[in-house]
N, C-alpha and C. Protein backbone atom coordinates (compact mmCIF):
# COMPACT_ATOMS: atom_id res chain seq x y z
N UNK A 1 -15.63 -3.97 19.36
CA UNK A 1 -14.91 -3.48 18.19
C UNK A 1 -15.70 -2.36 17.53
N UNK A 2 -15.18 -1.33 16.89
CA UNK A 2 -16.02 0.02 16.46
C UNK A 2 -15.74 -0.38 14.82
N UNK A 3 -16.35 -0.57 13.97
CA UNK A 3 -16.42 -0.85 12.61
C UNK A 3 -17.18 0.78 12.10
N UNK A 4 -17.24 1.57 12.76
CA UNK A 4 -17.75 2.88 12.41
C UNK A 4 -19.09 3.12 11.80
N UNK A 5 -19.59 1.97 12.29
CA UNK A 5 -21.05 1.81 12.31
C UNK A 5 -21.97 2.38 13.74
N UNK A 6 -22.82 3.59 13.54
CA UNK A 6 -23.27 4.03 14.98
C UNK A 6 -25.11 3.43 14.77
N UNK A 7 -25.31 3.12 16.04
CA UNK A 7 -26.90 2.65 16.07
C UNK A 7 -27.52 4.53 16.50
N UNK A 8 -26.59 5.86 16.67
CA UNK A 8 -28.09 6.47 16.51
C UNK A 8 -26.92 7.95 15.76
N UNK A 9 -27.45 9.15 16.21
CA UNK A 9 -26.50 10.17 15.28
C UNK A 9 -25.89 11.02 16.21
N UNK A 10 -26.05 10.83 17.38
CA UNK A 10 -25.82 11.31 18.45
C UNK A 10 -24.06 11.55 18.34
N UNK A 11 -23.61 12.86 18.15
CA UNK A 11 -22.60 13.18 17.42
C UNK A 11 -21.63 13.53 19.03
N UNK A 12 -21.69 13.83 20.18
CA UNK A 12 -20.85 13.67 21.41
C UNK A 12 -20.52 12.14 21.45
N UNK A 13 -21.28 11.24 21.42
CA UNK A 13 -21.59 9.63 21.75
C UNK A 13 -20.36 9.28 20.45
N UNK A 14 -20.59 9.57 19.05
CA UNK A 14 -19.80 9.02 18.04
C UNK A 14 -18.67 9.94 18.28
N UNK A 15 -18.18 10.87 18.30
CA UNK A 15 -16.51 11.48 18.60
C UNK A 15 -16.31 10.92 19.21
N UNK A 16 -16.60 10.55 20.61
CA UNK A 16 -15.87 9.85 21.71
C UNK A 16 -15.22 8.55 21.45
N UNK A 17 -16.20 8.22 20.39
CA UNK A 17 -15.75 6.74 19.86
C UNK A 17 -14.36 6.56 18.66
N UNK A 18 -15.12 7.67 17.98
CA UNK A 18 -13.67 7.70 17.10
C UNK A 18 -12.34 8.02 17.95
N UNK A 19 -12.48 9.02 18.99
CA UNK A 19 -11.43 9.93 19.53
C UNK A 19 -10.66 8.44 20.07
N UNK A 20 -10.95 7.81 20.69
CA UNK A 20 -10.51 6.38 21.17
C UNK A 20 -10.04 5.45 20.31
N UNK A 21 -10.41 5.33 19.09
CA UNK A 21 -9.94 4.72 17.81
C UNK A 21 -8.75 5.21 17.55
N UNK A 22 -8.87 6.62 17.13
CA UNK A 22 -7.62 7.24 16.83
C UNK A 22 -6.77 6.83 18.00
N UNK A 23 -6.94 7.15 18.99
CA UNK A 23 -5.61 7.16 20.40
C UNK A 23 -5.21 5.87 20.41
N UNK A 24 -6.14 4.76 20.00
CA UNK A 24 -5.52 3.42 20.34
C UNK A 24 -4.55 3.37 19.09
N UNK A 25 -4.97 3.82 17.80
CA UNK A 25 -4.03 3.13 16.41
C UNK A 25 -2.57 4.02 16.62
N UNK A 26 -2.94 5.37 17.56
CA UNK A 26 -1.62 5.74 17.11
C UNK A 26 -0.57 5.59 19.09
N UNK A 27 -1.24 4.45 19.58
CA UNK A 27 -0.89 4.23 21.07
C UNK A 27 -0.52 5.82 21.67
N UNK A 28 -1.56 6.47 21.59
CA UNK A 28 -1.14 7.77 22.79
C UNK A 28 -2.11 7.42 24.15
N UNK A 29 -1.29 7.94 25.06
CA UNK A 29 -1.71 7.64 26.39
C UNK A 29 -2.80 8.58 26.99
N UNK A 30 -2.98 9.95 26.34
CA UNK A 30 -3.85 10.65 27.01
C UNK A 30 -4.89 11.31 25.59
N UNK A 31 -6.01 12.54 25.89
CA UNK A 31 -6.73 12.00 24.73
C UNK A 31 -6.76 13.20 23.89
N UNK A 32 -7.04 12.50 22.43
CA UNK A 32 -6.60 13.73 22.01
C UNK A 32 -7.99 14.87 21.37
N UNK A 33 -7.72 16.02 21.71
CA UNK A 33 -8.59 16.86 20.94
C UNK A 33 -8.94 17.11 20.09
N UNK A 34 -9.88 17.34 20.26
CA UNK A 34 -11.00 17.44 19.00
C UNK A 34 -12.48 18.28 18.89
N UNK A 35 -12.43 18.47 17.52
CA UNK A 35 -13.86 19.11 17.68
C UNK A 35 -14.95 19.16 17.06
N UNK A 36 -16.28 18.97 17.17
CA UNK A 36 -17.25 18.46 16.14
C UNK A 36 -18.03 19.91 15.50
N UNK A 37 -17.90 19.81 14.40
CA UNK A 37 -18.83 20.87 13.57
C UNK A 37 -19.76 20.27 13.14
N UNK A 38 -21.32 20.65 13.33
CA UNK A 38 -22.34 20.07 12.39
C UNK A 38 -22.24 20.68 11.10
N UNK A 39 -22.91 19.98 10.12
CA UNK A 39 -23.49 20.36 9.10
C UNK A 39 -24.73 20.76 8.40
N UNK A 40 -24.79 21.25 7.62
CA UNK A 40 -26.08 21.79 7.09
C UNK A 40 -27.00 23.44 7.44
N UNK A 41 -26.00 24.03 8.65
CA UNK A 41 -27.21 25.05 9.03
C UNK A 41 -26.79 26.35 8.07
N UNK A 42 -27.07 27.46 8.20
CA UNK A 42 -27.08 28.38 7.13
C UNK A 42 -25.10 28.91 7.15
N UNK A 43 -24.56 29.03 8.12
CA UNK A 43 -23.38 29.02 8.66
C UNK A 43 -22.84 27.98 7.73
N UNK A 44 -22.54 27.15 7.94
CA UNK A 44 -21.98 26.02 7.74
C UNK A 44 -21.71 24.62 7.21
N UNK A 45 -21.17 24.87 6.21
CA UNK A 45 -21.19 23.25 5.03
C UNK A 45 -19.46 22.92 5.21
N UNK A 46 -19.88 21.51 4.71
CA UNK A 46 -18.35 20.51 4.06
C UNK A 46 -17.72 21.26 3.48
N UNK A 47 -18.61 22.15 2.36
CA UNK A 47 -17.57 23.16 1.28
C UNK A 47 -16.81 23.96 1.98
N UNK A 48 -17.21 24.70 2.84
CA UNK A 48 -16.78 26.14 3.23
C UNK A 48 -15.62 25.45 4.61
N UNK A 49 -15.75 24.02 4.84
CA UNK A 49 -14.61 23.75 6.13
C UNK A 49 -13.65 23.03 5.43
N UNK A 50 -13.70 21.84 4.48
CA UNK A 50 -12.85 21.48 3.59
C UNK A 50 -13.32 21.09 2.36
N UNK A 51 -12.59 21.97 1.79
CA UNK A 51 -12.93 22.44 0.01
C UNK A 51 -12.34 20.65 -0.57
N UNK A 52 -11.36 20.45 -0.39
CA UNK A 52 -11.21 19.18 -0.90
C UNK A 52 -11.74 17.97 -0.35
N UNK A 53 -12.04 17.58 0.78
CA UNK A 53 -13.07 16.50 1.16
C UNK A 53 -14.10 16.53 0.83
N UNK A 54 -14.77 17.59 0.60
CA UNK A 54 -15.81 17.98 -0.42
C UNK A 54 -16.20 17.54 -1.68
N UNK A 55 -14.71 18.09 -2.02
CA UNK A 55 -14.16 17.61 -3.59
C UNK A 55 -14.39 15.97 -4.01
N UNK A 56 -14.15 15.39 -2.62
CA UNK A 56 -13.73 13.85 -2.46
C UNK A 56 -15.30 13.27 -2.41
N UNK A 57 -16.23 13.86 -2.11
CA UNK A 57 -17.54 12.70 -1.38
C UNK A 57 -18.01 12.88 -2.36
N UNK A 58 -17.93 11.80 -3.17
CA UNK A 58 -18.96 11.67 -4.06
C UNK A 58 -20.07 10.38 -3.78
N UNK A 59 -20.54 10.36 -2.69
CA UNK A 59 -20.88 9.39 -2.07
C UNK A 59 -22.71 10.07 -1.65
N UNK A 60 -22.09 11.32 -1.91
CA UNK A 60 -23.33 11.85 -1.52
C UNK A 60 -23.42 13.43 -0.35
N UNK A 61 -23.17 14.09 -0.69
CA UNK A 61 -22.86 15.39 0.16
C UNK A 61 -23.68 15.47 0.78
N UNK A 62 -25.07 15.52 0.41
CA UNK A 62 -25.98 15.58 1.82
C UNK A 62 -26.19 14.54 2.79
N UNK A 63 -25.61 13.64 2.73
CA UNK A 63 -25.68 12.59 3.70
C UNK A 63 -24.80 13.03 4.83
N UNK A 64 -23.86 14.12 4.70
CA UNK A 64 -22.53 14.33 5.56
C UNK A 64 -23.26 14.81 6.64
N UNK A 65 -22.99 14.65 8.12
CA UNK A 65 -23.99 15.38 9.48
C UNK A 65 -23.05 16.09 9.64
N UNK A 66 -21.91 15.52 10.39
CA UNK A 66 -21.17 16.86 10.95
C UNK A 66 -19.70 16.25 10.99
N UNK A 67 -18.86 16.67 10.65
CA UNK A 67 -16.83 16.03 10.78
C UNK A 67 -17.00 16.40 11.97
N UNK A 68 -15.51 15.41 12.58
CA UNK A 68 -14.81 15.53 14.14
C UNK A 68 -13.24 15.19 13.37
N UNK A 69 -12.60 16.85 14.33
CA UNK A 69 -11.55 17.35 13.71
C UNK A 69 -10.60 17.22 14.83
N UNK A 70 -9.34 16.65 14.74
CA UNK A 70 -8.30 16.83 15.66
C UNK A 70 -7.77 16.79 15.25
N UNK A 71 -6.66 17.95 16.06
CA UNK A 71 -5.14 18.25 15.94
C UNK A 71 -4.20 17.90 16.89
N UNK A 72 -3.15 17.36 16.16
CA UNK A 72 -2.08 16.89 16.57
C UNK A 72 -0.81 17.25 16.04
N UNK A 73 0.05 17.46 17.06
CA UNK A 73 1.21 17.92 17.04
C UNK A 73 2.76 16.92 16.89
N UNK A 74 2.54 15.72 17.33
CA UNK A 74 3.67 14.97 17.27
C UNK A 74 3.05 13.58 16.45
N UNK A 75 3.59 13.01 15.58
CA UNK A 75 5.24 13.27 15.14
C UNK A 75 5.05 14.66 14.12
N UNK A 76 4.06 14.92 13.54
CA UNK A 76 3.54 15.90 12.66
C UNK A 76 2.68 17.02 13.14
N UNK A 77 2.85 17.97 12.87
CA UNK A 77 1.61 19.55 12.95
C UNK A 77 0.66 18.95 12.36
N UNK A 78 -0.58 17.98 12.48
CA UNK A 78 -1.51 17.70 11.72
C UNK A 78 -2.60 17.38 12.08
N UNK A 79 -3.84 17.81 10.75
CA UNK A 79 -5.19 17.77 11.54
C UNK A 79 -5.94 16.73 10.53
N UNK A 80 -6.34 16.05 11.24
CA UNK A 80 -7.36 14.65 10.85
C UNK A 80 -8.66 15.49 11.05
N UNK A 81 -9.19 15.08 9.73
CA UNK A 81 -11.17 15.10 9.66
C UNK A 81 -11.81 14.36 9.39
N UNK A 82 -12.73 13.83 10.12
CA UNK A 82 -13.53 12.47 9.55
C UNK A 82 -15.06 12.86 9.03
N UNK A 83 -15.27 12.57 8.22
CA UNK A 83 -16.86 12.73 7.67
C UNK A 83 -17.58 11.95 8.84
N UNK A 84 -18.54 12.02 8.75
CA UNK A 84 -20.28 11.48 9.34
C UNK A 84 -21.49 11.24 8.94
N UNK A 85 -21.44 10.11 8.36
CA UNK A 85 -22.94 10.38 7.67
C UNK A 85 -24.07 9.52 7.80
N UNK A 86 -25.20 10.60 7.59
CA UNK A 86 -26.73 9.70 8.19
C UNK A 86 -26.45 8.20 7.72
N UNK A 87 -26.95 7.50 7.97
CA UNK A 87 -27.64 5.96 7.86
C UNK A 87 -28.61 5.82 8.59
N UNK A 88 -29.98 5.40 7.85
CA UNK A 88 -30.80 5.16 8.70
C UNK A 88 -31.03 5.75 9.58
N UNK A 89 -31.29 5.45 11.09
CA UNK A 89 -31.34 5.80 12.09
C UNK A 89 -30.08 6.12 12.57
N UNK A 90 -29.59 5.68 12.06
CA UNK A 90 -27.87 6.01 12.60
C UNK A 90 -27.05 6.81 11.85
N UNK A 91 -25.60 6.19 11.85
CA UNK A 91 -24.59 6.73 11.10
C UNK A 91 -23.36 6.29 10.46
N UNK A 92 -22.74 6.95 9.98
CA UNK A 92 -21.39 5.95 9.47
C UNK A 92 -20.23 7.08 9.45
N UNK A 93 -19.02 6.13 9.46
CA UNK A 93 -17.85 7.20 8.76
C UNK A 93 -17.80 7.06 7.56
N UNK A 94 -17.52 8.06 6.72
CA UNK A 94 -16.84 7.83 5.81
C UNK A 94 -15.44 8.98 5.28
N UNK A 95 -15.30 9.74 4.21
CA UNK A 95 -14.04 10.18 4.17
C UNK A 95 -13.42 11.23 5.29
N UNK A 96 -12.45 10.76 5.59
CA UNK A 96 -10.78 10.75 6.30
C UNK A 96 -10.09 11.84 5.38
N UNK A 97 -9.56 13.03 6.04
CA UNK A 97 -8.44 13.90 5.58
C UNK A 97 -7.38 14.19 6.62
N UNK A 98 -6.23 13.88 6.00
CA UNK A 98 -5.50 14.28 6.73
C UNK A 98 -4.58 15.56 6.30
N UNK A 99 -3.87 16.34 7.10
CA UNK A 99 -3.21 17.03 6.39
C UNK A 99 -1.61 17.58 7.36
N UNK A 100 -1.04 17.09 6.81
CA UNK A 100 0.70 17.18 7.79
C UNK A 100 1.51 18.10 7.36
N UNK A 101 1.95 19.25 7.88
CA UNK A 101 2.99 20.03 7.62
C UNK A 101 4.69 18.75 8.02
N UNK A 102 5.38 19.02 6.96
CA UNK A 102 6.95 18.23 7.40
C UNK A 102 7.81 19.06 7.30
N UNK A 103 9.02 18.83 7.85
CA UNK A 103 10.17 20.02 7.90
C UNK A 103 11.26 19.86 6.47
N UNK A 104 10.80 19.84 5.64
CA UNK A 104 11.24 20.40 4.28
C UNK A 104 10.43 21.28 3.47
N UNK A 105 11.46 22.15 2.84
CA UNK A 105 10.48 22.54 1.58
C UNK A 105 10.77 21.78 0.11
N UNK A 106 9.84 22.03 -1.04
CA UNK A 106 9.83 21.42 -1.97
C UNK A 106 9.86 22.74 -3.11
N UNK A 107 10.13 22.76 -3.84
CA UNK A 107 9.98 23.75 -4.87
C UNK A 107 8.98 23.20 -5.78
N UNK A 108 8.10 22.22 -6.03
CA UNK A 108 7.07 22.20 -6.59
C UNK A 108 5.83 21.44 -5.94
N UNK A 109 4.91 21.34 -6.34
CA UNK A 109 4.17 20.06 -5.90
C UNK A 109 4.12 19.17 -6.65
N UNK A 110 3.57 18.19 -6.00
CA UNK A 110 3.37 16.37 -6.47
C UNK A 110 2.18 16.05 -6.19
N UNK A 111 0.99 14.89 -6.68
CA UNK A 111 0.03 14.46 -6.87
C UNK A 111 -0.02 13.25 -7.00
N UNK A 112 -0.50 12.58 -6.71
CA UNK A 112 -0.23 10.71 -7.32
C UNK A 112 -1.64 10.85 -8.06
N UNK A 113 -1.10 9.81 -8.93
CA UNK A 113 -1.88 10.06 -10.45
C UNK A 113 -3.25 8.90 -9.65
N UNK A 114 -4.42 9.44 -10.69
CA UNK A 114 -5.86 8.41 -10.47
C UNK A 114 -5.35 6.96 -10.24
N UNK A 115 -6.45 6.11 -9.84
CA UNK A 115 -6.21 4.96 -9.91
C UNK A 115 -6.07 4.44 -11.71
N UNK A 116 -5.19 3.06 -11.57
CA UNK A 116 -5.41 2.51 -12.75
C UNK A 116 -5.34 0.88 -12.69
N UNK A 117 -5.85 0.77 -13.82
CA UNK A 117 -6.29 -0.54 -14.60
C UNK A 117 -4.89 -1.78 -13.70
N UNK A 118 -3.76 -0.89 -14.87
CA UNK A 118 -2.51 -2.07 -14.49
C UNK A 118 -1.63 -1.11 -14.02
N UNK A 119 -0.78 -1.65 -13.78
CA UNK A 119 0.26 -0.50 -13.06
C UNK A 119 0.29 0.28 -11.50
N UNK A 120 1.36 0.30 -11.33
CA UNK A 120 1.32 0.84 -9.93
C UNK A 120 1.19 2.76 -10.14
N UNK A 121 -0.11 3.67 -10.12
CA UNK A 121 0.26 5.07 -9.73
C UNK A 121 1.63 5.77 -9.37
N UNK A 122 1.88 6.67 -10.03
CA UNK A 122 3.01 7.29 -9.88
C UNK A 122 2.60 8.89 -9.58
N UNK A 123 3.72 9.50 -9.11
CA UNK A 123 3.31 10.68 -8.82
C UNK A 123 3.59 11.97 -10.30
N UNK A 124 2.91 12.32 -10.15
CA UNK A 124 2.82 13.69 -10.94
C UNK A 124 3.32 15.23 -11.06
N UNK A 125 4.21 15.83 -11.39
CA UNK A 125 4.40 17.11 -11.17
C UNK A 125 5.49 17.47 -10.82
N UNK A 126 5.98 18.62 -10.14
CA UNK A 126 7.59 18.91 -10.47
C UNK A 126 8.51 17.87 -10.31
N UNK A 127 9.43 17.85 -11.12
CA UNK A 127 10.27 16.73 -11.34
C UNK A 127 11.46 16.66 -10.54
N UNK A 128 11.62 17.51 -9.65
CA UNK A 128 12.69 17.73 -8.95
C UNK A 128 12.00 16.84 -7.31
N UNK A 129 10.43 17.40 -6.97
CA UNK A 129 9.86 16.64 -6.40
C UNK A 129 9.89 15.27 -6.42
N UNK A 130 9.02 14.94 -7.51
CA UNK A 130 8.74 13.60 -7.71
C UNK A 130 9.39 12.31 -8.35
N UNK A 131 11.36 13.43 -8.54
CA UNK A 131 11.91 11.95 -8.73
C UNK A 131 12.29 10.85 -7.46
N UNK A 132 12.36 11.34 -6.23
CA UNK A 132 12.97 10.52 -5.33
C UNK A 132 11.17 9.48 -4.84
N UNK A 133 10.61 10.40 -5.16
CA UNK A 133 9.18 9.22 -4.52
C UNK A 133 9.28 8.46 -5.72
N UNK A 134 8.98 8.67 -7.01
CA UNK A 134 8.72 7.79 -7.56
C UNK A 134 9.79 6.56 -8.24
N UNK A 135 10.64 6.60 -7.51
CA UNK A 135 11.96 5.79 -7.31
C UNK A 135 11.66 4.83 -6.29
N UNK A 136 11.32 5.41 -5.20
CA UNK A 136 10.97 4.49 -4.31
C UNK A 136 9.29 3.67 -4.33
N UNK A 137 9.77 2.42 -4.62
CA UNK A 137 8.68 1.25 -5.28
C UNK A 137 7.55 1.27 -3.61
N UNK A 138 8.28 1.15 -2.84
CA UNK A 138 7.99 0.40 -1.19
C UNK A 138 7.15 1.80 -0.80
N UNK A 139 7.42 2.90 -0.92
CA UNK A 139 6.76 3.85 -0.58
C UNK A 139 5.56 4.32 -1.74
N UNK A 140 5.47 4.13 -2.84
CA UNK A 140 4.20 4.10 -4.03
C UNK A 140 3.50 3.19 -3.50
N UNK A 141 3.98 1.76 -3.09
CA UNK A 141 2.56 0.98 -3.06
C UNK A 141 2.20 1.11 -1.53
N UNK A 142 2.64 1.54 -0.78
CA UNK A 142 2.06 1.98 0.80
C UNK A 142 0.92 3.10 0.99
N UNK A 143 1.40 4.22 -0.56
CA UNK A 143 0.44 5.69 -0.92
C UNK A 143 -0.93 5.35 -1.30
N UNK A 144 -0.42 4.06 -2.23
CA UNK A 144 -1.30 3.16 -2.91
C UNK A 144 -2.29 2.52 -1.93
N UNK A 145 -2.19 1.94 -1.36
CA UNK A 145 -2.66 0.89 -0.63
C UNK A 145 -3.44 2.04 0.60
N UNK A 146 -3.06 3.18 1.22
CA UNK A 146 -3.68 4.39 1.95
C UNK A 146 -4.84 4.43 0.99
N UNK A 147 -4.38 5.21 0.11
CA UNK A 147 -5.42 6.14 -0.38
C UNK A 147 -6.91 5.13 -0.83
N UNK A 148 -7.31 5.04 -0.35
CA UNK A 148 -8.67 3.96 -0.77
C UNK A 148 -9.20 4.85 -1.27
N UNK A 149 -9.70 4.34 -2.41
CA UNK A 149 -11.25 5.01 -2.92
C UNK A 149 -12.31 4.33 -3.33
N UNK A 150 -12.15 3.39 -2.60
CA UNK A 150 -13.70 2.59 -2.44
C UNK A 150 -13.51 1.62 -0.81
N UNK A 151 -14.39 1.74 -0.47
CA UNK A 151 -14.65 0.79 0.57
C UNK A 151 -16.31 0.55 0.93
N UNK A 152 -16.71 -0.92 1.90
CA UNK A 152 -17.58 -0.90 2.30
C UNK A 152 -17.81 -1.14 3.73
N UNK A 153 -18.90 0.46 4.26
CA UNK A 153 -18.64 1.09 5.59
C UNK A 153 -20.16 0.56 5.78
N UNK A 154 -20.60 -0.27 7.13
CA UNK A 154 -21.61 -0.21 7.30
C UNK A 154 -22.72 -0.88 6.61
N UNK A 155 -22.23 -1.38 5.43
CA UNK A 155 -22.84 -2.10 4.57
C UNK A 155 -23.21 -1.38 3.53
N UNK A 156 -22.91 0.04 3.22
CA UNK A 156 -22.29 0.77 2.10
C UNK A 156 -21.50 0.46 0.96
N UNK A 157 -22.00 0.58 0.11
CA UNK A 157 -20.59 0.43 -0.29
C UNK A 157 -20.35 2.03 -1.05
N UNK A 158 -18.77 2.38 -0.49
CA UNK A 158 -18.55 4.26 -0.86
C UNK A 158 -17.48 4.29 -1.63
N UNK A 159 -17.54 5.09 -2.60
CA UNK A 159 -16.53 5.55 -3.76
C UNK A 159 -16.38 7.42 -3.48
N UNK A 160 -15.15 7.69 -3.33
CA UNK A 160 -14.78 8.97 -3.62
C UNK A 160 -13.41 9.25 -4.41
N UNK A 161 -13.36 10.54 -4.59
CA UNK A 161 -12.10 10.70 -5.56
C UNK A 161 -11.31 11.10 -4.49
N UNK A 162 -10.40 10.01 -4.38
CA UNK A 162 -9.30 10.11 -3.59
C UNK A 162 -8.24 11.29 -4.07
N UNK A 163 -7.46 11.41 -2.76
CA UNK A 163 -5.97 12.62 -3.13
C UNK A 163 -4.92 12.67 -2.35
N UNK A 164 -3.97 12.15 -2.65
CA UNK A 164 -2.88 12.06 -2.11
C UNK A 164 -1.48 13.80 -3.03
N UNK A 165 -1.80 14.24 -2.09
CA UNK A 165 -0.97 15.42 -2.80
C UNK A 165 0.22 16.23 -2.03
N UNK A 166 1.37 16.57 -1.82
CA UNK A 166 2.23 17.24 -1.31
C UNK A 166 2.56 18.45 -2.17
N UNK A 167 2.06 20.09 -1.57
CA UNK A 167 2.33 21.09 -1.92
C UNK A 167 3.21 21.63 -1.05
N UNK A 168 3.80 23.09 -1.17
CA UNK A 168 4.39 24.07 -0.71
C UNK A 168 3.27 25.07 0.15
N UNK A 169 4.05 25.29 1.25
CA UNK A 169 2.86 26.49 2.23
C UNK A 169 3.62 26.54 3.86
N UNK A 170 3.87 27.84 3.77
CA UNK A 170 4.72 28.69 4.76
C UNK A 170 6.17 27.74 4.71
N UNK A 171 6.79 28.00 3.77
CA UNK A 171 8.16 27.52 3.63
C UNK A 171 8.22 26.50 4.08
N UNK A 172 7.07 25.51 4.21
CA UNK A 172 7.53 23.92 4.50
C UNK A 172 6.63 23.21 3.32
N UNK A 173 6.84 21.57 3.16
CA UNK A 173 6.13 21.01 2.72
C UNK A 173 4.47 20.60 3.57
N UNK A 174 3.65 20.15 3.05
CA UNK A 174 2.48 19.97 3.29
C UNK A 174 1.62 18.65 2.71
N UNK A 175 1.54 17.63 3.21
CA UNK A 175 0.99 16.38 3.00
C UNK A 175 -0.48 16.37 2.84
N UNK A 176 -1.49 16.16 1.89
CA UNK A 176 -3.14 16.07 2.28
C UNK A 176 -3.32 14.76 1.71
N UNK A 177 -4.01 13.99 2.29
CA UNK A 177 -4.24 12.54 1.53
C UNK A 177 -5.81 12.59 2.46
N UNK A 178 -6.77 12.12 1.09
CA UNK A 178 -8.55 12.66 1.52
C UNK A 178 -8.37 10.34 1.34
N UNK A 179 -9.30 9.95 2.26
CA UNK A 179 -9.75 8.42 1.59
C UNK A 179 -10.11 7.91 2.71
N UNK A 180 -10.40 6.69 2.22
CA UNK A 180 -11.98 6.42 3.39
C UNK A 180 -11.36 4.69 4.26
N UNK A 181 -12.44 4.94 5.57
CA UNK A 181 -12.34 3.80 5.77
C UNK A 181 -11.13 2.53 5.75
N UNK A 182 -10.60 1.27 6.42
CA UNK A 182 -9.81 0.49 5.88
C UNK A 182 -10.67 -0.46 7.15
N UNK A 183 -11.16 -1.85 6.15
CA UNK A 183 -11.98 -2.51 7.15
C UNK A 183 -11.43 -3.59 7.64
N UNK A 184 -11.56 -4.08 8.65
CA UNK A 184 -11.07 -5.34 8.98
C UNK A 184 -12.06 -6.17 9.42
N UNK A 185 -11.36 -7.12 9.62
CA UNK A 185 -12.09 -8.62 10.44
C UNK A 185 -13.52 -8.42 9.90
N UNK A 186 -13.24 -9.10 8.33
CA UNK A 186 -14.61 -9.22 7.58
C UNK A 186 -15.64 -7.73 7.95
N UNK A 187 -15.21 -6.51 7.90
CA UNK A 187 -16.19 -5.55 8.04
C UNK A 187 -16.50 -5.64 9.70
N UNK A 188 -16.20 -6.43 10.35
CA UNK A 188 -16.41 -6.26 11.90
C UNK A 188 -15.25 -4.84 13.00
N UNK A 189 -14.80 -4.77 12.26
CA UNK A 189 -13.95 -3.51 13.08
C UNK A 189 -13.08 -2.65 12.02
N UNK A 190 -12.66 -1.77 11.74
CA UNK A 190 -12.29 -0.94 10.77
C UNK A 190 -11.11 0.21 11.62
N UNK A 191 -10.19 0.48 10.64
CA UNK A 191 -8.82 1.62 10.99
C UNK A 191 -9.19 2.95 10.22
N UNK A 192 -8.63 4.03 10.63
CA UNK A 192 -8.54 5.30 10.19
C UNK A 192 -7.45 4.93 9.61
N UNK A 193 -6.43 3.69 9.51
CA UNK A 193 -5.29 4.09 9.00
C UNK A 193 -3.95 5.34 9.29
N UNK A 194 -4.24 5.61 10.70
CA UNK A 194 -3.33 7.08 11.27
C UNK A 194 -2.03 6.86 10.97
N UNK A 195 -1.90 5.24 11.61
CA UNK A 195 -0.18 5.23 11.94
C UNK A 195 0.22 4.74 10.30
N UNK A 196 -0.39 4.80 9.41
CA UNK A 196 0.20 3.96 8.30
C UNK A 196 0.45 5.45 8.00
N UNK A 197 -0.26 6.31 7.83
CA UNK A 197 -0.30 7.75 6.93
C UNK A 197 0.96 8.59 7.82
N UNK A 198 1.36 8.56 9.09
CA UNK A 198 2.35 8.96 9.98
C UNK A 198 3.83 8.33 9.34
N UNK A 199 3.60 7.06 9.33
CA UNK A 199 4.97 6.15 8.37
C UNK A 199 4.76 6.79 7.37
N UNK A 200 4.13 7.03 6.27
CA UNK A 200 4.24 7.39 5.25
C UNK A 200 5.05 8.73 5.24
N UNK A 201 4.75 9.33 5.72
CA UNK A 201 4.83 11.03 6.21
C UNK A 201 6.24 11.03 6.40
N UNK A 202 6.75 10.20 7.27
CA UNK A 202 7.76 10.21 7.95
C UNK A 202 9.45 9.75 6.97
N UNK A 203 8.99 9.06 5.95
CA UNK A 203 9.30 8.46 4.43
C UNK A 203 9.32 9.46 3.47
N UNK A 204 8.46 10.16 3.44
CA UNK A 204 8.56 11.48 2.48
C UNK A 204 9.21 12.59 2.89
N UNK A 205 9.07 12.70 3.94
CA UNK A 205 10.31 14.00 4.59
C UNK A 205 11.78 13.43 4.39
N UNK A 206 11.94 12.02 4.71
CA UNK A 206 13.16 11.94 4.42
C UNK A 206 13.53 11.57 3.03
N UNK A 207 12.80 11.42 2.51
CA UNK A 207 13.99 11.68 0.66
C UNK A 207 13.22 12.87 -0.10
N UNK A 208 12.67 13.51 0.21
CA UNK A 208 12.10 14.62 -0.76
C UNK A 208 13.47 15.83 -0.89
C-alpha cells in the first residue's frame, strides 16, 4: 500500500509510485504522463510553476523538493500537481492541485468560502454562478469533504489554505481545487482523491 510516505528522495523511484496511484484510483489501463520538476535551483521555484499551490503550503515552502505533473485529457483537459517534500531521509506528499477546463462558460467566478466553525461552506461570487451550486446540498458537502485542509501525511501533521475556485479562461469554465492528502486504513495507505474531484467536475458542468 503507498500511504505517500517514501524511505529515500529519489524523485524517478517516487513519480513512478504516485503515477500508479493515480492510474489505479482513476482505473486507466495504460500510464499516464507526467513530469517531474525539481525545486530550489536558481531557475526554478513552487512560485514561479504554481502561484496558487504556493499560495496553499503553508506547511512550509522550503520543505517542497520537486512536484510531478500530469496531464490528462479524458473525462477533463486537466493537469494534476503533487507537492514533495523532504522528510528526514525521505519524503512525503503533500498539496494536490488540480485544475479542469469544462465545456461551459460562466460569466463570473465562484470560490467556496474558508472553512467554518458550524455550517456547511457555501460558494461565493457571481450570483448567476453560484446560485445552482449552492442549491445543490449533495454537491457542497462532496467540495467540502475534497478540499482538505488539514491532514496527517507520514506522521505530519499539514495545514494549508485550501481553494476550491471556478473562473472564466478561453471561453470555457475552469475548475482549480489546491488540498492535500485523504488517508486511509488508519494512515496505512492514502488517495489523491482523482475520481472524487472528476465526479465533482462532472456535477458542476452540468448545472452551472
Amino acid at each position: 500500500m503507498n500511504n505517500l510516505s517514501f524511505a529515500s528522495k529519489d524523485s524517478s523511484k517516487i513519480a513512478i509510485a504516485v503515477e500508479s496511484m493515480l492510474r489505479k484510483e482513476l482505473n486507466y489501463s495504460s500510464e499516464i504522463p507526467y513530469e517531474v520538476t525539481e525545486i530550489g535551483d536558481k531557475t526554478t521555484s513552487l512560485h514561479s510553476i504554481f502561484s496558487e499551490m504556493a499560495a496553499a503550503l503553508t506547511t512550509g515552502l522550503p520543505n517542497i523538493i520537486f512536484t510531478i505533473t500530469f496531464k490528462i485529457v479524458v473525462p477533463f483537459e486537466t493537469t494534476i500537481a503533487i507537492a514533495i517534500a523532504s522528510q528526514g531521509i525521505g519524503a512525503r506528499g503533500d498539496a494536490i492541485q488540480y485544475i479542469a477546463k469544462i465545456s461551459k462558460s460562466i460569466s463570473g467566478s465562484a470560490e467556496l468560502e474558508a472553512p467554518k466553525r458550524f455550517g456547511t461552506p457555501k460558494f461565493e461570487g457571481d450570483l448567476s454562478t453560484i446560485s445552482n451550486l449552492n442549491a445543490n446540498g449533495n454537491l457542497l458537502k462532496r467540495v467540502n469533504l475534497l478540499s482538505r485542509n488539514t491532514a496527517e501525511v507520514a506522521g505530519m501533521s499539514l495545514s494549508i489554505n485550501r481553494l476550491f475556485k471556478i473562473s472564466s479562461k478561453d471561453n470555457a469554465a475552469e475548475i482549480t481545487a489546491i488540498t492535500l492528502p485523504k488517508m486511509l486504513s488508519m494512515g496505512f495507505s492514502a488517495s489523491l482523491d482523482a475520481k472524487e474531484f472528476f465526479d465533482i467536475a462532472a456535477i458542476i458542468e452540468k448545472i452551472i
